[in-house]
C-alpha atoms as a PDB file:
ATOM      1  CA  UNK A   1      90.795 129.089  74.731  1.00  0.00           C
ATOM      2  CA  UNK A   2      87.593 130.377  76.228  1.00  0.00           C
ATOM      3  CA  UNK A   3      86.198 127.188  75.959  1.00  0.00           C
ATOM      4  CA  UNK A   4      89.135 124.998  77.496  1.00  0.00           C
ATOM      5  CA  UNK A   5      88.921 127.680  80.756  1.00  0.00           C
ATOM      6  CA  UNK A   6      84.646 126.647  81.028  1.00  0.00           C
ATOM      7  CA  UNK A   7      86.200 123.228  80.556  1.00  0.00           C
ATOM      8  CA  UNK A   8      88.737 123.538  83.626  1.00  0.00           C
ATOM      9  CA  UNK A   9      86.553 126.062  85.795  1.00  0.00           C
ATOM     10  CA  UNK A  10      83.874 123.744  85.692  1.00  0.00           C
ATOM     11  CA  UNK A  11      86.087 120.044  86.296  1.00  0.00           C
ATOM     12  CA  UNK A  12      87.134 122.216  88.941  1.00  0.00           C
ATOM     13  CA  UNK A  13      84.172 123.223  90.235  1.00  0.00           C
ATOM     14  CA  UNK A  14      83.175 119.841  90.300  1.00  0.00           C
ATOM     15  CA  UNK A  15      85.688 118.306  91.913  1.00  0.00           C
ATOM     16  CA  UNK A  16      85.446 120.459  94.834  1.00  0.00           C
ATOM     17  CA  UNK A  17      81.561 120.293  94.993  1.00  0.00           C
ATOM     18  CA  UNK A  18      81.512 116.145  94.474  1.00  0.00           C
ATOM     19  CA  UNK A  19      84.622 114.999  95.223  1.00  0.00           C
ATOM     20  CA  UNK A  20      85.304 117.102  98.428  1.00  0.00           C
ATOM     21  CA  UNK A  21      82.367 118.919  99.687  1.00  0.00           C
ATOM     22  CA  UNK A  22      79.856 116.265  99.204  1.00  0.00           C
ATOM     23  CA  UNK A  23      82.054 113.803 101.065  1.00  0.00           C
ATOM     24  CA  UNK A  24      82.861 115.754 104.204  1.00  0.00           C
ATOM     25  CA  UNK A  25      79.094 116.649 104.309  1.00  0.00           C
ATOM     26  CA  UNK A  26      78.293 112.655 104.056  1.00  0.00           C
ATOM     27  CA  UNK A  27      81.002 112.042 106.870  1.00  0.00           C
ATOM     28  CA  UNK A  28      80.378 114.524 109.140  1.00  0.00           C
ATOM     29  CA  UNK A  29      75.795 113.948 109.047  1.00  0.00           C
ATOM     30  CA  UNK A  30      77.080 110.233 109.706  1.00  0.00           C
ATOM     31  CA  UNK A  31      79.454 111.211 112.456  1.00  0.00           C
ATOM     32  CA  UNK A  32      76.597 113.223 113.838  1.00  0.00           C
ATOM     33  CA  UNK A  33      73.686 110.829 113.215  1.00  0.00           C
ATOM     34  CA  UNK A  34      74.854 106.997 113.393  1.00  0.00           C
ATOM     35  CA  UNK A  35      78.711 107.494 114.726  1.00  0.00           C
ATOM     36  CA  UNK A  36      78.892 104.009 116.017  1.00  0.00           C
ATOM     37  CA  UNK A  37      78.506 102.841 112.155  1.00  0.00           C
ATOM     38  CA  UNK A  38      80.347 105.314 110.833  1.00  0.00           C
ATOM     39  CA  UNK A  39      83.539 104.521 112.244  1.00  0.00           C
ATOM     40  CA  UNK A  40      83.023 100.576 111.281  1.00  0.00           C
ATOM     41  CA  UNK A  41      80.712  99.116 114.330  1.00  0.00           C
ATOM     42  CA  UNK A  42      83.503  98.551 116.364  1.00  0.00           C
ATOM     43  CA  UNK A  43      83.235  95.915 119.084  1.00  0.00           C
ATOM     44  CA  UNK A  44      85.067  96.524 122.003  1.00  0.00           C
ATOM     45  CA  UNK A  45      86.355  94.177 125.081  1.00  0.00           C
ATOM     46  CA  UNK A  46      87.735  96.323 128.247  1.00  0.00           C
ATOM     47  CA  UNK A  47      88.155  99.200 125.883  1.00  0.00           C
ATOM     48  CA  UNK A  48      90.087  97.777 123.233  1.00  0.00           C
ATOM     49  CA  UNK A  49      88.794  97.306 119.982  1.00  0.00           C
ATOM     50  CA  UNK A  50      88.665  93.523 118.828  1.00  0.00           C
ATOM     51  CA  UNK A  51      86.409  92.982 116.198  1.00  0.00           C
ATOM     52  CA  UNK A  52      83.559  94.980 113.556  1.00  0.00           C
ATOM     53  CA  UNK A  53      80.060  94.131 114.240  1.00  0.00           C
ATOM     54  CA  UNK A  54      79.757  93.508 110.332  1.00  0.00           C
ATOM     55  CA  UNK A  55      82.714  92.039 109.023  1.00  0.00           C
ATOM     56  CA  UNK A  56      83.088  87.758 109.748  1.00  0.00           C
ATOM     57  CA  UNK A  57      86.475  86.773 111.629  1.00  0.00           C
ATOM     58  CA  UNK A  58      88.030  83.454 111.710  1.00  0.00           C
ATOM     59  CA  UNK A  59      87.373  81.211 114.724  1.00  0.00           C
ATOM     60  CA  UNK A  60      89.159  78.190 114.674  1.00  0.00           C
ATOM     61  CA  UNK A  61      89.394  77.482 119.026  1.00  0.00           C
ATOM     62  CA  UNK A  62      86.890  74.690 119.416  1.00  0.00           C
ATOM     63  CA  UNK A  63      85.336  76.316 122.097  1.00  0.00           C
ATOM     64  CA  UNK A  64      83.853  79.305 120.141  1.00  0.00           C
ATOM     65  CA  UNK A  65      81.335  79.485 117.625  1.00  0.00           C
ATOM     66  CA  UNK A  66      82.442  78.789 113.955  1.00  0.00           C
ATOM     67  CA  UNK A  67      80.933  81.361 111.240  1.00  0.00           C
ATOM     68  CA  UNK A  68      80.259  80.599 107.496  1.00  0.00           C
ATOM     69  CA  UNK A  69      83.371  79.118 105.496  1.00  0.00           C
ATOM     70  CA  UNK A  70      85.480  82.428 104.185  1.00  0.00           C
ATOM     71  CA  UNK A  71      86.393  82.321 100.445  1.00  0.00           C
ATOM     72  CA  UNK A  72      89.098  84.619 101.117  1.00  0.00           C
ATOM     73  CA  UNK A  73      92.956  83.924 101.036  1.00  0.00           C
ATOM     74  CA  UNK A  74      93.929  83.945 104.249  1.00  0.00           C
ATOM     75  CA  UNK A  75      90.297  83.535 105.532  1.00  0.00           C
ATOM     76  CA  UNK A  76      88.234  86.531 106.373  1.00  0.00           C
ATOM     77  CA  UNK A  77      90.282  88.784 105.285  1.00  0.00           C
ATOM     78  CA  UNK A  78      88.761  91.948 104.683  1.00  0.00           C
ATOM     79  CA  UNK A  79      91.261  93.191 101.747  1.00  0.00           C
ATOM     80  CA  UNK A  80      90.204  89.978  99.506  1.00  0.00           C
ATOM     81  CA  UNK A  81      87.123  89.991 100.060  1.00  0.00           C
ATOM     82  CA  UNK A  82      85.216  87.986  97.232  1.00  0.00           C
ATOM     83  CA  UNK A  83      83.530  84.698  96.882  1.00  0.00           C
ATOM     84  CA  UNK A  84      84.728  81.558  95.500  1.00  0.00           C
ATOM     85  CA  UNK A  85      83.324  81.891  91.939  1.00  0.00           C
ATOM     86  CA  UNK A  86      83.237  77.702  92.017  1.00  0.00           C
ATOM     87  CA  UNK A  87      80.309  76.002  90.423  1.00  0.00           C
ATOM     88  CA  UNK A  88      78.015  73.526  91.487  1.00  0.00           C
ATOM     89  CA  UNK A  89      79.661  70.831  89.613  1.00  0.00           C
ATOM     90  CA  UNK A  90      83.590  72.057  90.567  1.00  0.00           C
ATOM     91  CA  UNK A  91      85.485  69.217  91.817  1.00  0.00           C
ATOM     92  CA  UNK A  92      87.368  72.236  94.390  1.00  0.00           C
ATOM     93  CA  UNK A  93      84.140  73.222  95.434  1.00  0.00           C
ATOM     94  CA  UNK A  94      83.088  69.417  95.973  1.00  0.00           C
ATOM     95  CA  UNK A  95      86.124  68.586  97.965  1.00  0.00           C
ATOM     96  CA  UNK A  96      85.775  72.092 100.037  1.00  0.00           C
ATOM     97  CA  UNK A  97      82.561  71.143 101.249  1.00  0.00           C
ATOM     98  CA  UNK A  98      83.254  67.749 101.959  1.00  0.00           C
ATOM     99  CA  UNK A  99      86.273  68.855 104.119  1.00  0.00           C
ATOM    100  CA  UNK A 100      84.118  71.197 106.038  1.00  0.00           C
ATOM    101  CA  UNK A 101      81.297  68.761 106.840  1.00  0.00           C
ATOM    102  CA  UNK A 102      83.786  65.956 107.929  1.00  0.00           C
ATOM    103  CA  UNK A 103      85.554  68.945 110.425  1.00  0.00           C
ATOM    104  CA  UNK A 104      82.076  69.442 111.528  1.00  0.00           C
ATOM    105  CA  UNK A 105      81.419  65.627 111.967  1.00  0.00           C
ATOM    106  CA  UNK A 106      84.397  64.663 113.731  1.00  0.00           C
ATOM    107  CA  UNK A 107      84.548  68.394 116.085  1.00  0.00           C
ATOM    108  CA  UNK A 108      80.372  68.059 117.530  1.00  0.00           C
ATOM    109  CA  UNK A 109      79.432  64.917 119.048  1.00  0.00           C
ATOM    110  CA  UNK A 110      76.434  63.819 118.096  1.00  0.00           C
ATOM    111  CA  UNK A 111      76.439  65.561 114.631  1.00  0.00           C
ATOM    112  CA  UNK A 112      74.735  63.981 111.527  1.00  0.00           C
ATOM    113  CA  UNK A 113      74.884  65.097 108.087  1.00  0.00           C
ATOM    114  CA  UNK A 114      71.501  65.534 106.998  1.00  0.00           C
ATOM    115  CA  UNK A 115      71.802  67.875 110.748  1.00  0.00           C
ATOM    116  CA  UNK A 116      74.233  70.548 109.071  1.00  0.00           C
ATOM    117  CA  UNK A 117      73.033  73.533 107.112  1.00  0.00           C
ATOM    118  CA  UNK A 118      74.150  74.682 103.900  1.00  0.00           C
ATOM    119  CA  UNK A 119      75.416  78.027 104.892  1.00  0.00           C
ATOM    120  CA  UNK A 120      77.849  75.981 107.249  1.00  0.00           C
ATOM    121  CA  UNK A 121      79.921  74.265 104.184  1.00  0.00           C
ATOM    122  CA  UNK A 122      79.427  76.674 101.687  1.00  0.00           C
ATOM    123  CA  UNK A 123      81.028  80.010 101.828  1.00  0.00           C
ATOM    124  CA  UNK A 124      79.265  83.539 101.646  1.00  0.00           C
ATOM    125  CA  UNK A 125      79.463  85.649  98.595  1.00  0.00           C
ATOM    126  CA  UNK A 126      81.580  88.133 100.328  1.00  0.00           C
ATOM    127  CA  UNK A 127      83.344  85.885 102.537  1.00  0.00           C
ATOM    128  CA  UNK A 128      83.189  88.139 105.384  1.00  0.00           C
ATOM    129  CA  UNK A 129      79.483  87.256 106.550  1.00  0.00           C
ATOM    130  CA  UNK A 130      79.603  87.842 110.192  1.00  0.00           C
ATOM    131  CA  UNK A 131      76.346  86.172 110.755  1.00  0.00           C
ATOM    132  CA  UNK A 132      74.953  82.222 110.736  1.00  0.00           C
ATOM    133  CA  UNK A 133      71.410  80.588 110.774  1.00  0.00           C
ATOM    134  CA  UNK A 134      70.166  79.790 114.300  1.00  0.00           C
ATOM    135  CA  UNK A 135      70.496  76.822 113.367  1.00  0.00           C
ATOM    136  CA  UNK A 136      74.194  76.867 112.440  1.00  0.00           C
ATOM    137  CA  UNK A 137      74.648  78.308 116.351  1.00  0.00           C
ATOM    138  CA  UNK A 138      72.553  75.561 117.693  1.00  0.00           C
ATOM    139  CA  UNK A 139      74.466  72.441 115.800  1.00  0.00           C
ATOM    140  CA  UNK A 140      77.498  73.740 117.586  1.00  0.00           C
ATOM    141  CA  UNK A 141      76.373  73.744 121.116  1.00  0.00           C
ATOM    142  CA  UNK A 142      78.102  70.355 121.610  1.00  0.00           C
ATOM    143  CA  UNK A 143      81.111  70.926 120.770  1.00  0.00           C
ATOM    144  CA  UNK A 144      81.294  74.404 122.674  1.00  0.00           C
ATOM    145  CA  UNK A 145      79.882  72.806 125.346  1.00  0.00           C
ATOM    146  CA  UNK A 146      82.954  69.719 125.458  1.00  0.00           C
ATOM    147  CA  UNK A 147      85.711  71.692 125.183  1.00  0.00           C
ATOM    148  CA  UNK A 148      84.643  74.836 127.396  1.00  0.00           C
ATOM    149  CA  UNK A 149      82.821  72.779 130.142  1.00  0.00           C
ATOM    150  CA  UNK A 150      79.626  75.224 129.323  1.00  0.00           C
ATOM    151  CA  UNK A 151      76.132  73.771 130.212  1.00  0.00           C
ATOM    152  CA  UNK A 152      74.585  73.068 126.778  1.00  0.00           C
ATOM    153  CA  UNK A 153      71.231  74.761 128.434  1.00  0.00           C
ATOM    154  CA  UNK A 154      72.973  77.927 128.924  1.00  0.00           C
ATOM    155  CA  UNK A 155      74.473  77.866 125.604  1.00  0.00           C
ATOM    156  CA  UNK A 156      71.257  77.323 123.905  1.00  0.00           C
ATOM    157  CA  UNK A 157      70.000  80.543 126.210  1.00  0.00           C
ATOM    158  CA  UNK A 158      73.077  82.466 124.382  1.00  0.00           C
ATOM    159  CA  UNK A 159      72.211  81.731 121.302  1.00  0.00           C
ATOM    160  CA  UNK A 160      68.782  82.351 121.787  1.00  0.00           C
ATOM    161  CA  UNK A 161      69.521  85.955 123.846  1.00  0.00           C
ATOM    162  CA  UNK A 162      71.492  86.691 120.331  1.00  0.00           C
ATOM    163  CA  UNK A 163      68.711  86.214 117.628  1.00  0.00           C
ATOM    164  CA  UNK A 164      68.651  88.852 115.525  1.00  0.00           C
ATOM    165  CA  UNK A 165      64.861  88.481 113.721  1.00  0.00           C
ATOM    166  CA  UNK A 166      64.020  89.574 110.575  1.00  0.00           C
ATOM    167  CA  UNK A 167      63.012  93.939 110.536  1.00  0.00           C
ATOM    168  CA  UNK A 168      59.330  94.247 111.028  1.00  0.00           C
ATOM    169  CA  UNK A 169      59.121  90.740 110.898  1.00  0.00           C
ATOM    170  CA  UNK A 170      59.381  90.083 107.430  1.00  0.00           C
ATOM    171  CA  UNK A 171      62.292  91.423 105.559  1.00  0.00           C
ATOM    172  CA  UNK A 172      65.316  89.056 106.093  1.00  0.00           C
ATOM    173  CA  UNK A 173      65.963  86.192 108.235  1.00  0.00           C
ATOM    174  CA  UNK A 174      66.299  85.293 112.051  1.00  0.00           C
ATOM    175  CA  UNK A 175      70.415  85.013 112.085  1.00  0.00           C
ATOM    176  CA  UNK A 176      72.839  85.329 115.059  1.00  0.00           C
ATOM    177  CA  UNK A 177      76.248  87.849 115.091  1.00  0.00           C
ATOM    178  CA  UNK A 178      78.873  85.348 115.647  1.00  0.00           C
ATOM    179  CA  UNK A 179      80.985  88.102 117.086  1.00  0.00           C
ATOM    180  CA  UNK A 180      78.332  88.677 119.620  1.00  0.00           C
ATOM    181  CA  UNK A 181      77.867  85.062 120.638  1.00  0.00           C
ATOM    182  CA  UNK A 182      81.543  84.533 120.930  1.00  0.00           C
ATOM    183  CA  UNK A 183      81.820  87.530 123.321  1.00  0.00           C
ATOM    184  CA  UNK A 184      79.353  86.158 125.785  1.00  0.00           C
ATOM    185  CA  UNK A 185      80.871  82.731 125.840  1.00  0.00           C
ATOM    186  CA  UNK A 186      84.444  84.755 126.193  1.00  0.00           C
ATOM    187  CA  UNK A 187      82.956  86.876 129.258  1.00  0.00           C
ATOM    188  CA  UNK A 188      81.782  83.331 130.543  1.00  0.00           C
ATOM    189  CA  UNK A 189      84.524  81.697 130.754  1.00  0.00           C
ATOM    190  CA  UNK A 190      87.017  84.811 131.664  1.00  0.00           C
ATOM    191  CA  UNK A 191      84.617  86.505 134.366  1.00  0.00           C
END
């Protein structure tokens, strides 16, 4: 009996120390510290919150940027999120990609294959990557540019305000938030 009380006193104990103090101590220093990431790196339009800074959404309106293929079912959707799991050699996988890069061809005038980046046909491993290659951004300028009316120059100088480069100039890659890009083209054409 003595022993089962230790047991209890210290699950107990525990639970209050890891599961409950620990936690409110974590949420609170991040409240404090980095609030804006804490509470998911909201992205807000005339106060109302319309995206996360870090989770992909689905653009399908010609005249916004496109972001990496989603894997999820419905696409992008943050409860599912997951990657395909297909192959190399899957015949789903095949046909995916070749969907994608025929959307791509017959969407952006002026578009070759050998022009389109992988990342643009293949999905993430999450399925929620909110970011592309500048050169995903910059393959899309025409078609932006068609159906919005947009100068292609002041496109480019959108996408090119919106590089994120790699931290200290070596870890990572130079990628653009394709929630921020699609904000400044929404501000442009809704002034």
């Amino acid at each position: 009996m003595k022993v089962l009380r230790a047991v209890i006193g210290v699950s107990v104990g525990l639970w209050v120390l890891v599961g409950l103090a620990y936690p409110l101590a974590m949420t609170g220093i991040s409240q404090v510290i980095f609030p804006y990431q804490a509470n998911g790196s909201q992205v807000k339009l005339n106060g109302k919150v319309v995206a996360s800074a870090h989770v992909g959404q689905y653009f399908d309106q010609s005249q916004y940027f496109w972001g990496r293929p989603s894997a999820t079912s419905p696409p992008y959707n943050p409860e599912a999120s997951s990657p395909s799991n297909l192959g190399p050699t899957n015949k789903l996988l095949i046909q995916h990609i070749k969907a994608r890069v025929a959307l791509l061809l017959k969407t952006t005038p002026g578009l070759k294959v050998n022009q389109i980046p992988a990342s643009m046909v293949e999905s993430s491993g999450s399925g929620l990557d909110p970011d592309i290659t500048v050169q995903s951004a910059l393959i899309q300028i025409p078609r932006i540019a068609k159906a919005t009316g947009i100068q292609s120059a002041t496109l480019r100088r959108i996408v090119t305000q919106h590089i994120v480069r790699p931290q200290l100039g070596i870890f990572g890659r130079s990628h653009v938030n394709v929630v921020d890009l699609n904000l400044a083209v929404f501000k442009l054409l809704h002034p």
